[in-house]
C-alpha atoms as a PDB file:
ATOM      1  CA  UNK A   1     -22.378  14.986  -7.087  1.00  0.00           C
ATOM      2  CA  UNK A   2     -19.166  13.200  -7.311  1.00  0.00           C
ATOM      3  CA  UNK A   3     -18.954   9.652  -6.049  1.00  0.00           C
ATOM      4  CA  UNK A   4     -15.819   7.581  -5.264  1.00  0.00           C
ATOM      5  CA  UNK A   5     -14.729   4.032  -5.783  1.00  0.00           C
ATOM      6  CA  UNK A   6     -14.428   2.472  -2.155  1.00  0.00           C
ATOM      7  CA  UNK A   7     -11.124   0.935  -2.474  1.00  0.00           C
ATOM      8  CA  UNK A   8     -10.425  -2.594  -3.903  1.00  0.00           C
ATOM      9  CA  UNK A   9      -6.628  -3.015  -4.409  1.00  0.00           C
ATOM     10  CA  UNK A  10      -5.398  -0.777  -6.788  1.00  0.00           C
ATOM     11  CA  UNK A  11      -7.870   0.842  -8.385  1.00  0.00           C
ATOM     12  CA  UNK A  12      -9.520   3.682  -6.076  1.00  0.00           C
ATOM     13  CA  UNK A  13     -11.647   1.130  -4.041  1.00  0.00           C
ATOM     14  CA  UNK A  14     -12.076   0.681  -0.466  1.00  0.00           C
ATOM     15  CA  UNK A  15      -9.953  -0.992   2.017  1.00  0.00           C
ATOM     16  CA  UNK A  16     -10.722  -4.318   3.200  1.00  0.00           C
ATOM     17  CA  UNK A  17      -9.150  -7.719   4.354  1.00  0.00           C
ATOM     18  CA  UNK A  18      -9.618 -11.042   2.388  1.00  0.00           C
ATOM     19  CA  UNK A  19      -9.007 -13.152   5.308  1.00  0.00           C
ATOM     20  CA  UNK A  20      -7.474 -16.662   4.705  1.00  0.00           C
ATOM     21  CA  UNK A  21      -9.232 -19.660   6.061  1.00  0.00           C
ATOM     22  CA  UNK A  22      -5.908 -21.080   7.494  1.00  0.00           C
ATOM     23  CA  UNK A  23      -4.781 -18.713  10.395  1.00  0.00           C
ATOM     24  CA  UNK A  24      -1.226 -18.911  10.545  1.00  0.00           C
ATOM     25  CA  UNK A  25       1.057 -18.013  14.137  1.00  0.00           C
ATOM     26  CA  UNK A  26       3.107 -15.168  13.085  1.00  0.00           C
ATOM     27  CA  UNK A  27       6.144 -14.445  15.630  1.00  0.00           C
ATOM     28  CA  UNK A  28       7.388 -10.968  13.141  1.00  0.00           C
ATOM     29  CA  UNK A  29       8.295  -8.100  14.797  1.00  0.00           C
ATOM     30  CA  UNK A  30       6.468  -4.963  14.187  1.00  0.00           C
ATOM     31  CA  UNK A  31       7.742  -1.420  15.149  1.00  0.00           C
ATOM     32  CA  UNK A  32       5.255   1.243  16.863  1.00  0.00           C
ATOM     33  CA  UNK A  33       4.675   3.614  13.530  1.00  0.00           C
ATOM     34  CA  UNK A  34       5.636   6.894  13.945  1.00  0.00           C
ATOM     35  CA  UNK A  35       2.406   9.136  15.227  1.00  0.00           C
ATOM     36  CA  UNK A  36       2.818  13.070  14.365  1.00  0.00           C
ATOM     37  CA  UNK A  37       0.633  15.428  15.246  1.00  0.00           C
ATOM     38  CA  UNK A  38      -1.575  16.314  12.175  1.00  0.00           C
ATOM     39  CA  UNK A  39      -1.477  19.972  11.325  1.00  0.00           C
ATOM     40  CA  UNK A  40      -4.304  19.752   8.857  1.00  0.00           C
ATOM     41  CA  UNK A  41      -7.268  17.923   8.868  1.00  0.00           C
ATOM     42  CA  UNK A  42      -7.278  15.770   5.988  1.00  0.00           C
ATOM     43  CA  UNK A  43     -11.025  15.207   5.445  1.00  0.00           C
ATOM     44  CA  UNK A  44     -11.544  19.031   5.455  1.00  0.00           C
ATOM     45  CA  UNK A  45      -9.731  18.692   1.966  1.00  0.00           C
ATOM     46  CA  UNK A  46     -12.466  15.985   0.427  1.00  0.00           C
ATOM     47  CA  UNK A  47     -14.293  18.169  -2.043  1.00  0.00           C
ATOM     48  CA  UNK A  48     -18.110  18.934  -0.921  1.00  0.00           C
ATOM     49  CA  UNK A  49     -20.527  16.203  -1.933  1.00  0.00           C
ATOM     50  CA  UNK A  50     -18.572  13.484  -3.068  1.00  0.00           C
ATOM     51  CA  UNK A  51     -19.207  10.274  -1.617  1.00  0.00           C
ATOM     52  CA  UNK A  52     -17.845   6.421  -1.709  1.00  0.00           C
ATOM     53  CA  UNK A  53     -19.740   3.793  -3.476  1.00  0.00           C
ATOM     54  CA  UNK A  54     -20.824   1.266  -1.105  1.00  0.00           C
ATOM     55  CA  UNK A  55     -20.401  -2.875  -2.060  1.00  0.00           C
ATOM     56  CA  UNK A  56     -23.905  -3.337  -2.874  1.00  0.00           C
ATOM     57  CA  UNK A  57     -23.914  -0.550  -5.450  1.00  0.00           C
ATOM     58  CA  UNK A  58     -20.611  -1.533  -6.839  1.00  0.00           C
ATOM     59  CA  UNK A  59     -20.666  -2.456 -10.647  1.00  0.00           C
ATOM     60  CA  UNK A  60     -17.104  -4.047 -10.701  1.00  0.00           C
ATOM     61  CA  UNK A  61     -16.702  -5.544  -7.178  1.00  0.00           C
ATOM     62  CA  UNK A  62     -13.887  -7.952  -6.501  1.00  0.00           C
ATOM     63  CA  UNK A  63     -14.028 -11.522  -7.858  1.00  0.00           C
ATOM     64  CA  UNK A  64     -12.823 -14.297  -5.770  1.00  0.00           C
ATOM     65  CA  UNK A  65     -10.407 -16.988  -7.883  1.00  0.00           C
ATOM     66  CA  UNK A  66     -10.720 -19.430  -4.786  1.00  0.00           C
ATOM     67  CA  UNK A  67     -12.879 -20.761  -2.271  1.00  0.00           C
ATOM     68  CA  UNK A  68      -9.681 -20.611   0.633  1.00  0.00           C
ATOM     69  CA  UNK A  69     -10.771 -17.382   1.148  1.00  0.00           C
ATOM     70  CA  UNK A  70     -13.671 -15.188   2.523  1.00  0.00           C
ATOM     71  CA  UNK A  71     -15.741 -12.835   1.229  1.00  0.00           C
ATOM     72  CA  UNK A  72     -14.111  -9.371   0.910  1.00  0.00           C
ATOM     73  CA  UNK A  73     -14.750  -7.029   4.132  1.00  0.00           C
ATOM     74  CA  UNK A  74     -14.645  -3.288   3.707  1.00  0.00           C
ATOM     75  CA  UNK A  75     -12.554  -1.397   6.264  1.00  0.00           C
ATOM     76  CA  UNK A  76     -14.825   0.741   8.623  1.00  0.00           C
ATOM     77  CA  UNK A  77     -14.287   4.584   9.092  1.00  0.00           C
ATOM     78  CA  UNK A  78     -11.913   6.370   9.579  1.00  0.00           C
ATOM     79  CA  UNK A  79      -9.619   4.351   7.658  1.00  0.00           C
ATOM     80  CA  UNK A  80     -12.666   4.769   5.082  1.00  0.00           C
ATOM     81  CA  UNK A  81     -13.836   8.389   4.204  1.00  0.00           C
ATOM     82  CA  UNK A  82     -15.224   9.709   1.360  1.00  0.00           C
ATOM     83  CA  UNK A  83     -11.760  10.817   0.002  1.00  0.00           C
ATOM     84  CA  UNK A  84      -9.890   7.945  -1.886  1.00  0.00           C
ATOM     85  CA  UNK A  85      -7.893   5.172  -0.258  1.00  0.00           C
ATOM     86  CA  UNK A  86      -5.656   2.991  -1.700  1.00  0.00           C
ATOM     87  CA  UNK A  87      -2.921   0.535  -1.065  1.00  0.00           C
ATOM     88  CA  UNK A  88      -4.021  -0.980   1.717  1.00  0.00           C
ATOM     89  CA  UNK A  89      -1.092  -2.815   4.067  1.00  0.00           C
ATOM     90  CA  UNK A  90      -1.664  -4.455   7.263  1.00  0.00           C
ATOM     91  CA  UNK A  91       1.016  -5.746   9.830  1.00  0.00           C
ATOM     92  CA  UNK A  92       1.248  -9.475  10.630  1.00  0.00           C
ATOM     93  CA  UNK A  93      -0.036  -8.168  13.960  1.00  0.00           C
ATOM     94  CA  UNK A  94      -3.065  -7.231  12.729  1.00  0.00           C
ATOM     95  CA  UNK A  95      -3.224  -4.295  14.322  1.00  0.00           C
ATOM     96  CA  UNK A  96      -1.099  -1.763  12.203  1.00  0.00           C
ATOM     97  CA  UNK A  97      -2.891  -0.728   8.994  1.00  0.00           C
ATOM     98  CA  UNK A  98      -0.885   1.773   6.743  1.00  0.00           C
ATOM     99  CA  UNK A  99      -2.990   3.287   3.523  1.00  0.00           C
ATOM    100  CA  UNK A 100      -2.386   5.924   0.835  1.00  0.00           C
ATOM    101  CA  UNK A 101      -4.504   8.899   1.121  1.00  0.00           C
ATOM    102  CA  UNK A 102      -5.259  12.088  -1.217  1.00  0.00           C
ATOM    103  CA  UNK A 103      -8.973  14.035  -1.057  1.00  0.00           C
ATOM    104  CA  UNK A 104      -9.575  14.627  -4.315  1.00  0.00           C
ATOM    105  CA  UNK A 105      -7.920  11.980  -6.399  1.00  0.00           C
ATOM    106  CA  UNK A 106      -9.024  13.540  -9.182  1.00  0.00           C
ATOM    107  CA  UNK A 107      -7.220  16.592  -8.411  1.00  0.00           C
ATOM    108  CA  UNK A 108      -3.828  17.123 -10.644  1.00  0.00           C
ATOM    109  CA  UNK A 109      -0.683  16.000  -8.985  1.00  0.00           C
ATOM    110  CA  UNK A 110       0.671  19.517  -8.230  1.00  0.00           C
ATOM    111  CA  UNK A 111      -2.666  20.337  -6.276  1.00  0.00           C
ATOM    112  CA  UNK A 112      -2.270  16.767  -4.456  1.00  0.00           C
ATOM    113  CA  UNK A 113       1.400  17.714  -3.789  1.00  0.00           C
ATOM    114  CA  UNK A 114       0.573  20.932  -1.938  1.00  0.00           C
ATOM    115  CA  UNK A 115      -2.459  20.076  -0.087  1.00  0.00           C
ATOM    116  CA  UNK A 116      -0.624  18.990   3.088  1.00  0.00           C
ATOM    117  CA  UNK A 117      -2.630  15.949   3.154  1.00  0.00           C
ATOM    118  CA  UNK A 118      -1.983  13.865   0.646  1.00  0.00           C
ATOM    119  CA  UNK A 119       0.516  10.637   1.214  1.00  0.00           C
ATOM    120  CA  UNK A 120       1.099   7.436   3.647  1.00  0.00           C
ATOM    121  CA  UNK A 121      -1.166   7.080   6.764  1.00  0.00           C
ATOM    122  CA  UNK A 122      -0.942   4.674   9.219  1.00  0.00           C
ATOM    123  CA  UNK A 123      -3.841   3.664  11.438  1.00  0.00           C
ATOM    124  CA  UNK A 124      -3.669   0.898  15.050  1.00  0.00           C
ATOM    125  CA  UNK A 125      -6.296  -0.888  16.158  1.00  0.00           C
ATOM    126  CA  UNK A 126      -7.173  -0.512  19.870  1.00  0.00           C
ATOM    127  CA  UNK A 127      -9.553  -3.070  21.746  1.00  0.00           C
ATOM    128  CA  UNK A 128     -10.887  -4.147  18.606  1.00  0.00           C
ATOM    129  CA  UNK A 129     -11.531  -0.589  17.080  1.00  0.00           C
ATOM    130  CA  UNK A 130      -9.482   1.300  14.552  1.00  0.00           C
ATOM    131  CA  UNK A 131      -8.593   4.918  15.376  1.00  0.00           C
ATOM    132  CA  UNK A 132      -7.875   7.660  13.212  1.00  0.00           C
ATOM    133  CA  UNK A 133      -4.654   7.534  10.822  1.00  0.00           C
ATOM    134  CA  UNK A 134      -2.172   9.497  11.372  1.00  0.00           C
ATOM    135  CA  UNK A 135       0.219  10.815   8.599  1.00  0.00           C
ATOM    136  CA  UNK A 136       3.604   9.352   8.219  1.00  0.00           C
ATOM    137  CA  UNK A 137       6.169  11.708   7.515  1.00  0.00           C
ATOM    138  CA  UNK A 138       8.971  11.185   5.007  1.00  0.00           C
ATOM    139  CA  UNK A 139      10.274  14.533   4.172  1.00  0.00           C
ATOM    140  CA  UNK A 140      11.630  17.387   6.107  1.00  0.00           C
ATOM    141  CA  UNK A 141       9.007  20.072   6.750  1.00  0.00           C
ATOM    142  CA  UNK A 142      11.118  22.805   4.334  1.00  0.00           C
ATOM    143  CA  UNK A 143      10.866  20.254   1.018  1.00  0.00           C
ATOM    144  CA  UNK A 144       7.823  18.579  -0.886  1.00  0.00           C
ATOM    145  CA  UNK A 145       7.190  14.629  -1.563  1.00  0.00           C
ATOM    146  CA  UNK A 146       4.463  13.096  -2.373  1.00  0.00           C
ATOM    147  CA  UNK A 147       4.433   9.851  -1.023  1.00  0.00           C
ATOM    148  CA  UNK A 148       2.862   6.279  -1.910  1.00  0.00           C
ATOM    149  CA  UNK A 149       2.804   2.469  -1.938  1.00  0.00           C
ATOM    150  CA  UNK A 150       4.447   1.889   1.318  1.00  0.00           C
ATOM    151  CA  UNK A 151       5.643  -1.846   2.010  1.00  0.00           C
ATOM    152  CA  UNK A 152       6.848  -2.672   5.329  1.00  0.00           C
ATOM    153  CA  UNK A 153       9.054  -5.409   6.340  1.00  0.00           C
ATOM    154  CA  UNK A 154       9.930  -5.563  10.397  1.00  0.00           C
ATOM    155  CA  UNK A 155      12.148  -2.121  10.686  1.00  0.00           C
ATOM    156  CA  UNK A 156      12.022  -1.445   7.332  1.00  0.00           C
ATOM    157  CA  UNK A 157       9.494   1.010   4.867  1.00  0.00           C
ATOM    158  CA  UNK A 158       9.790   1.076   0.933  1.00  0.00           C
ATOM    159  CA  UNK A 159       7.696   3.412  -0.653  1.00  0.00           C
ATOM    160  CA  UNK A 160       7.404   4.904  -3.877  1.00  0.00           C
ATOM    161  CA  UNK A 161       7.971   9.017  -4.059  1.00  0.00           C
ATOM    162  CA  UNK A 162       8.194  12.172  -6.129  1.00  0.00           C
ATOM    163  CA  UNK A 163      10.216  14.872  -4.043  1.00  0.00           C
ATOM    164  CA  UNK A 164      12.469  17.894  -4.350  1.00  0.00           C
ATOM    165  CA  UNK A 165      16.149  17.462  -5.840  1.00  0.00           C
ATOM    166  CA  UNK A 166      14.433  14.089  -8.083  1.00  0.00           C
ATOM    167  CA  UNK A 167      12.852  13.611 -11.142  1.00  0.00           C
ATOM    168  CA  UNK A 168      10.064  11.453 -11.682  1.00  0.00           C
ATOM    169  CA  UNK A 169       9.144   9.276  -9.377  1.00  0.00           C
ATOM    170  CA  UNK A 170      11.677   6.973  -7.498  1.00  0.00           C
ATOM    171  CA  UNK A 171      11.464   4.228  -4.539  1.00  0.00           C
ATOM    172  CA  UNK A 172      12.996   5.095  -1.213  1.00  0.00           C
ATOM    173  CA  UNK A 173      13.631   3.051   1.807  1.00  0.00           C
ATOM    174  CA  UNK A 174      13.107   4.277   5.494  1.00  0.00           C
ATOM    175  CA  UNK A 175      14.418   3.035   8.726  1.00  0.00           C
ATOM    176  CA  UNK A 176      12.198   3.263  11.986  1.00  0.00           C
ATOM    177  CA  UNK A 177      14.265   4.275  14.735  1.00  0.00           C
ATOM    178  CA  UNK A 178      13.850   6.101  17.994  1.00  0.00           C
ATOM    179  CA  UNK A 179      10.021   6.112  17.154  1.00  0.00           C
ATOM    180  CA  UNK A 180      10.293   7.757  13.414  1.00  0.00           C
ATOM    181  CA  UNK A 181      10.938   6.545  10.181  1.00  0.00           C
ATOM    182  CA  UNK A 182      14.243   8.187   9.021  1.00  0.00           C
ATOM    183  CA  UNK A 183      17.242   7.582   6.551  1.00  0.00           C
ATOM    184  CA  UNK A 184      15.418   7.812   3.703  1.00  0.00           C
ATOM    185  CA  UNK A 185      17.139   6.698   0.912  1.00  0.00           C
ATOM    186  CA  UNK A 186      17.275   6.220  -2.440  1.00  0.00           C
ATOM    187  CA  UNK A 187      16.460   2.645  -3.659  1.00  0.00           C
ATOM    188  CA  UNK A 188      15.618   2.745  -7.037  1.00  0.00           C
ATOM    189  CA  UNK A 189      14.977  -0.892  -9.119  1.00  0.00           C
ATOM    190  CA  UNK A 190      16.214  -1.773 -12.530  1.00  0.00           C
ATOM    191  CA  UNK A 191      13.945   0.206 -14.426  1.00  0.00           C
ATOM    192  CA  UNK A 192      13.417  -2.386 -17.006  1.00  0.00           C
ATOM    193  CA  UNK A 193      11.193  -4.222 -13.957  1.00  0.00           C
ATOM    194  CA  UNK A 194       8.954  -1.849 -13.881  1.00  0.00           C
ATOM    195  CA  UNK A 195       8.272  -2.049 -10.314  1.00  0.00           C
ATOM    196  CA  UNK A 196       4.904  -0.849  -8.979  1.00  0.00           C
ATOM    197  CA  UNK A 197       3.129  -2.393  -6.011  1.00  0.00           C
ATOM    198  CA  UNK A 198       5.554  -4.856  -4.792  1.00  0.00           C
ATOM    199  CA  UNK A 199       5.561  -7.658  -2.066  1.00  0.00           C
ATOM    200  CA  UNK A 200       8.574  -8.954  -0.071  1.00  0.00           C
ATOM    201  CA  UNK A 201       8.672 -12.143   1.405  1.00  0.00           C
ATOM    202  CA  UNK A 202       9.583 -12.559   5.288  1.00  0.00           C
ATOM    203  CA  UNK A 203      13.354 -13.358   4.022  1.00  0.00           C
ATOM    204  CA  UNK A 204      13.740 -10.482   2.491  1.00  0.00           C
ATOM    205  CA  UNK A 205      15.151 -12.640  -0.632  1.00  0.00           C
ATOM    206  CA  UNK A 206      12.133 -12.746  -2.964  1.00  0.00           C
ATOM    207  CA  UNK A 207       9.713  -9.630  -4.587  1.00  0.00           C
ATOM    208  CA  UNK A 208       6.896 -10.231  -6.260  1.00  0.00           C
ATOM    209  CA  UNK A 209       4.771  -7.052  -8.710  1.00  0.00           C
ATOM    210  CA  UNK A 210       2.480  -6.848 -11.109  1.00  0.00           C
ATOM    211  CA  UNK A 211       3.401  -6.511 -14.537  1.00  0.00           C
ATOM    212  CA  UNK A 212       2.621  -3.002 -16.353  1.00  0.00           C
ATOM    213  CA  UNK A 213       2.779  -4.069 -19.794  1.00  0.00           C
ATOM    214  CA  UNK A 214      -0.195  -3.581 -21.721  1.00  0.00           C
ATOM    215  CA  UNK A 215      -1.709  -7.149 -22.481  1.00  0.00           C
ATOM    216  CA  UNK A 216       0.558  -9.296 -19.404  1.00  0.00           C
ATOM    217  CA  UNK A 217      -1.868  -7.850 -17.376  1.00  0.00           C
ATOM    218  CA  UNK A 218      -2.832 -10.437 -14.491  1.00  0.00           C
ATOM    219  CA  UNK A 219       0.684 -11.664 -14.853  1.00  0.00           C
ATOM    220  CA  UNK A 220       3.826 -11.778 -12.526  1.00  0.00           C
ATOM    221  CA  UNK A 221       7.448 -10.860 -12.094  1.00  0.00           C
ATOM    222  CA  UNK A 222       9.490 -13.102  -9.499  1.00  0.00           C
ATOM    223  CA  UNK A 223      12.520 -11.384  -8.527  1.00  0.00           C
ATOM    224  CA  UNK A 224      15.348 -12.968  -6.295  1.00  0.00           C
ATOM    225  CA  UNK A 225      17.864 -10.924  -4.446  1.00  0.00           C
ATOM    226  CA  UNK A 226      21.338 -12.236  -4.974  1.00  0.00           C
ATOM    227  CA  UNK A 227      24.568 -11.004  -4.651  1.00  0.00           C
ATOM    228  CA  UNK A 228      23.645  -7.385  -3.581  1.00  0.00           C
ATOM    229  CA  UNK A 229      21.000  -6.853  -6.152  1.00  0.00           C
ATOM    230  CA  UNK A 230      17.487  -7.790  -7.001  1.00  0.00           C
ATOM    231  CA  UNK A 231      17.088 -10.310 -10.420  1.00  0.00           C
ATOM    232  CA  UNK A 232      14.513 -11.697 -12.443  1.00  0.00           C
ATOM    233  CA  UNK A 233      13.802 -15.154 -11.446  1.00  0.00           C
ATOM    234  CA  UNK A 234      10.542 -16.120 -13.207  1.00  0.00           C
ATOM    235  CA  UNK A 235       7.772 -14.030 -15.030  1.00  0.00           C
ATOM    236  CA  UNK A 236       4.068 -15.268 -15.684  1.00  0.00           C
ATOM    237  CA  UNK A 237       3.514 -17.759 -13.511  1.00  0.00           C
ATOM    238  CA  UNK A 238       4.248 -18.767  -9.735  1.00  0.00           C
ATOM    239  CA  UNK A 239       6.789 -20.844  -8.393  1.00  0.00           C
ATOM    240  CA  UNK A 240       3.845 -23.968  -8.567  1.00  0.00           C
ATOM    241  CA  UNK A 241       3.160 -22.733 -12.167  1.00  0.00           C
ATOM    242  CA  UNK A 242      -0.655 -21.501 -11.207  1.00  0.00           C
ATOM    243  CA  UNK A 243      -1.437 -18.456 -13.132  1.00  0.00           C
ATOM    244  CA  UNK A 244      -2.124 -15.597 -11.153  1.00  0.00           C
ATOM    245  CA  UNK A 245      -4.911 -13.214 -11.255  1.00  0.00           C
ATOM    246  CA  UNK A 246      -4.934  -9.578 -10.279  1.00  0.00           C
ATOM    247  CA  UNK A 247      -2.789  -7.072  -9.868  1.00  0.00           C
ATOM    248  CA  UNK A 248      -2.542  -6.568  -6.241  1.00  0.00           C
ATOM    249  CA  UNK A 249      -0.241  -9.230  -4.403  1.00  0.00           C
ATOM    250  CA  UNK A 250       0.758 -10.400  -0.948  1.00  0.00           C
ATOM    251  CA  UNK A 251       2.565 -13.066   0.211  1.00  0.00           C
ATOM    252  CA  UNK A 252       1.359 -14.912   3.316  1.00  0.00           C
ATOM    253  CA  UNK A 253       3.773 -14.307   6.320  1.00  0.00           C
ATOM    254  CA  UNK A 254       4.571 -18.229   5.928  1.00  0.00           C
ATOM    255  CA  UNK A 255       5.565 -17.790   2.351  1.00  0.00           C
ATOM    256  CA  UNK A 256       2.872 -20.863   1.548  1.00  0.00           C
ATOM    257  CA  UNK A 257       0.160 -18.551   0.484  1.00  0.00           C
END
């Protein structure tokens, strides 16, 4: 029987919220995600018998670094199956929960690329109960992309991608418009950053990812955007010179957090 990390951030854990004990106001704009109909049922594609490892028999569960912050909450089903979930985002509305999704992730990428399931989901939250995620399309129905590691800022999406007529993998913005993300477009970073999971303040003038380097792990690039293009600012540390833990990084909608 196979069983299944339940997503912590970036490894394939489960989806949950680490909620800050200061609740902050948030006046951000969110757009309506676009809502297709799904052609194939994506938990018909998790592989018989494999299940999720539940908290309590977890032998690497998430370690909190400070006491301003709550336990760790898993995310209830159906964002939660028994596929794997990862990159968990939610809106500063608290109600708009977008997720990476693929059945089997330990099927190779080509079988992931043609499963018709695989890629970005996005889930609302109605009268206090999640309902089922929905895919979120990125690609014209005639080409292939597989899709991940959405970020969204107000009407803005960027997400990482492998698709037809590129090489490799490459980041992509979206615009939502008329009710569907659209103009995708090619947005790639200085591939010296090594951009991964990223974070965008509420600006829009500072990123913040994970470095990849073997032994900076738990460290930090700070990137500025000036004149047109994004910049290293700082590396290791934050702004306040605390170093970071973890791979996985959002900044509060205030920027204080």
């Amino acid at each position: 029987m196979k069983y299944l990390k339940y997503i912590w951030p970036g490894i394939i854990v489960i989806c949950f919220f680490i909620a800050g004990c200061v609740q902050e106001e948030v006046a951000t704009s969110v757009p309506e995600p676009v809502i297709e109909p799904e052609e194939i049922d994506r938990e018909s594609k998790i592989p018989p018998g494999q299940e999720k490892i539940t908290p309590e028999t977890d032998l690497y569960p998430p370690i909190l670094h400070s006491d301003e912050y709550e336990e760790p909450v898993p995310m209830p089903y159906p964002i939660n199956t028994a596929g794997a979930e990862d990159s968990g985002f939610i809106m500063p509305d608290g109600k708009t929960f977008y997720i990476w999704f693929t059945p089997d992730p330990n099927a190779p990428l080509g079988e992931q690329l043609d499963d018709g399931v695989t890629g970005i989901y996005v889930a609302k939250r109605v009268n206090g109960e999640w309902q089922q995620p929905q895919r979120v399309l990125l690609q014209d129905t005639n080409k292939q992309a597989l899709d991940g590691c959405a970020f969204v800022l107000g009407n803005k999406m960027w997400f990482c991608t492998a698709r037809t007529g590129y090489t490799g993998v490459h980041w992509f913005t979206a615009e939502y418009s008329d009710g569907k993300w659209t103009n995708w477009t090619n947005a790639d970073f200085n591939p010296d950053y090594g951009v991964g999971e990223l974070h965008i303040t509420t600006d829009g003038k500072e990123l913040y990812l994970p470095f990849r380097e073997t032994g900076r792990e738990g460290e930090i690039r700070y990137l500025g955007f000036q004149t047109g293009k994004w910049r290293v600012v700082a590396a290791g540390k934050y702004r306040g010179g605390q170093q970071p833990r973890g791979r996985w990084l959002a900044v509060s909608y205030s920027g204080r957090q």
